[in-house]
Protein backbone atom coordinates (compact mmCIF):
# COMPACT_ATOMS: atom_id res chain seq x y z
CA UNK A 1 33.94 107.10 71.18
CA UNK A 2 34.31 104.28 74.29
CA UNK A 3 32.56 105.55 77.27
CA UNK A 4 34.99 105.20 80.49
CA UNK A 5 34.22 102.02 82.52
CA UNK A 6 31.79 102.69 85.53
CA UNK A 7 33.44 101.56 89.01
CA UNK A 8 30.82 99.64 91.31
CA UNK A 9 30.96 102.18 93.74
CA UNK A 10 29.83 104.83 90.82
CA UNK A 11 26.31 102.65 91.05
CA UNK A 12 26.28 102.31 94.57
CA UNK A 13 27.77 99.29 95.66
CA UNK A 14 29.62 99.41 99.10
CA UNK A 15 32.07 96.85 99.57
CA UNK A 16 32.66 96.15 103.05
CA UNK A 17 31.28 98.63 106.04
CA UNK A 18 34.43 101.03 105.48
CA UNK A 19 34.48 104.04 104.28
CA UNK A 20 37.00 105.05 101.25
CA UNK A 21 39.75 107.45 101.63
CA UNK A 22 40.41 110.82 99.80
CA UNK A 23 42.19 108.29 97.19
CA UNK A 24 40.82 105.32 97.34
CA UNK A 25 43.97 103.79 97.55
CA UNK A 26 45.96 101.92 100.41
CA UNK A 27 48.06 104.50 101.12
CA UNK A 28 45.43 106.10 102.67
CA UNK A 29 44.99 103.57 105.85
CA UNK A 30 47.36 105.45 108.37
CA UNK A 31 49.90 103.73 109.82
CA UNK A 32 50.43 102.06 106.82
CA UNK A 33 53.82 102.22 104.71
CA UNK A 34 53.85 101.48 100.74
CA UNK A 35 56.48 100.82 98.64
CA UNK A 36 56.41 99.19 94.82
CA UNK A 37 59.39 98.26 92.51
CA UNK A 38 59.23 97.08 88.89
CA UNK A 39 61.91 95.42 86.95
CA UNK A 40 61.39 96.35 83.40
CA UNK A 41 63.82 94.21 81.54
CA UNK A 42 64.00 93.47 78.12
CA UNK A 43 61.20 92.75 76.11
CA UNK A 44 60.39 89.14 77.79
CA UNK A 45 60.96 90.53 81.34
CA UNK A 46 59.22 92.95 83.69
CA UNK A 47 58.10 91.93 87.01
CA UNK A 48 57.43 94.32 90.10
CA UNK A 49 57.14 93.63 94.16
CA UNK A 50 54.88 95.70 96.34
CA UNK A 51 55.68 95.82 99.95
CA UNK A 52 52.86 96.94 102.46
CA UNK A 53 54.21 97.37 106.23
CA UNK A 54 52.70 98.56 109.58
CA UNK A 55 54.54 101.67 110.69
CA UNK A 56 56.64 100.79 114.02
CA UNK A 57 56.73 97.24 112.88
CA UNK A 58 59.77 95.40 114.43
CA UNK A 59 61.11 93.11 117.10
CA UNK A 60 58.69 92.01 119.85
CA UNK A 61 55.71 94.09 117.98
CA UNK A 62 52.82 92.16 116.27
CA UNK A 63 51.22 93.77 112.80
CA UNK A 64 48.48 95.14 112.42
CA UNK A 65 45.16 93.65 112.02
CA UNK A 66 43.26 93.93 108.40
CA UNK A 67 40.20 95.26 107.84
């Protein structure tokens, strides 16, 4: 049987001086909206967008910086 694939940070690598969040995942920066779309078409089509937007992003406000 395959053994699962180690992540870096499972040996101890940091990346960057951040900590992670509960899920490791972008949704986890506050302030932060998410949203993802695929378009699963036929067989020779499937694409996706993923928008990532500052919360109370909008006329005369600048984003946020990234880390």
């Amino acid at each position: 049987m395959q053994q699962p694939r180690r992540r870096a940070r499972d040996l101890g690598v940091a990346v960057g001086p951040l900590p992670t969040g509960p899920h490791n995942a972008i949704t986890d920066v506050g302030g932060v909206l998410v949203g993802h779309t695929t378009v699963d078409g036929d067989a020779s089509l499937r694409t996706g967008v993923t928008a990532i937007v500052p919360v109370g992003l909008g006329p005369g406000r600048w984003p946020r910086p990234a880390a």
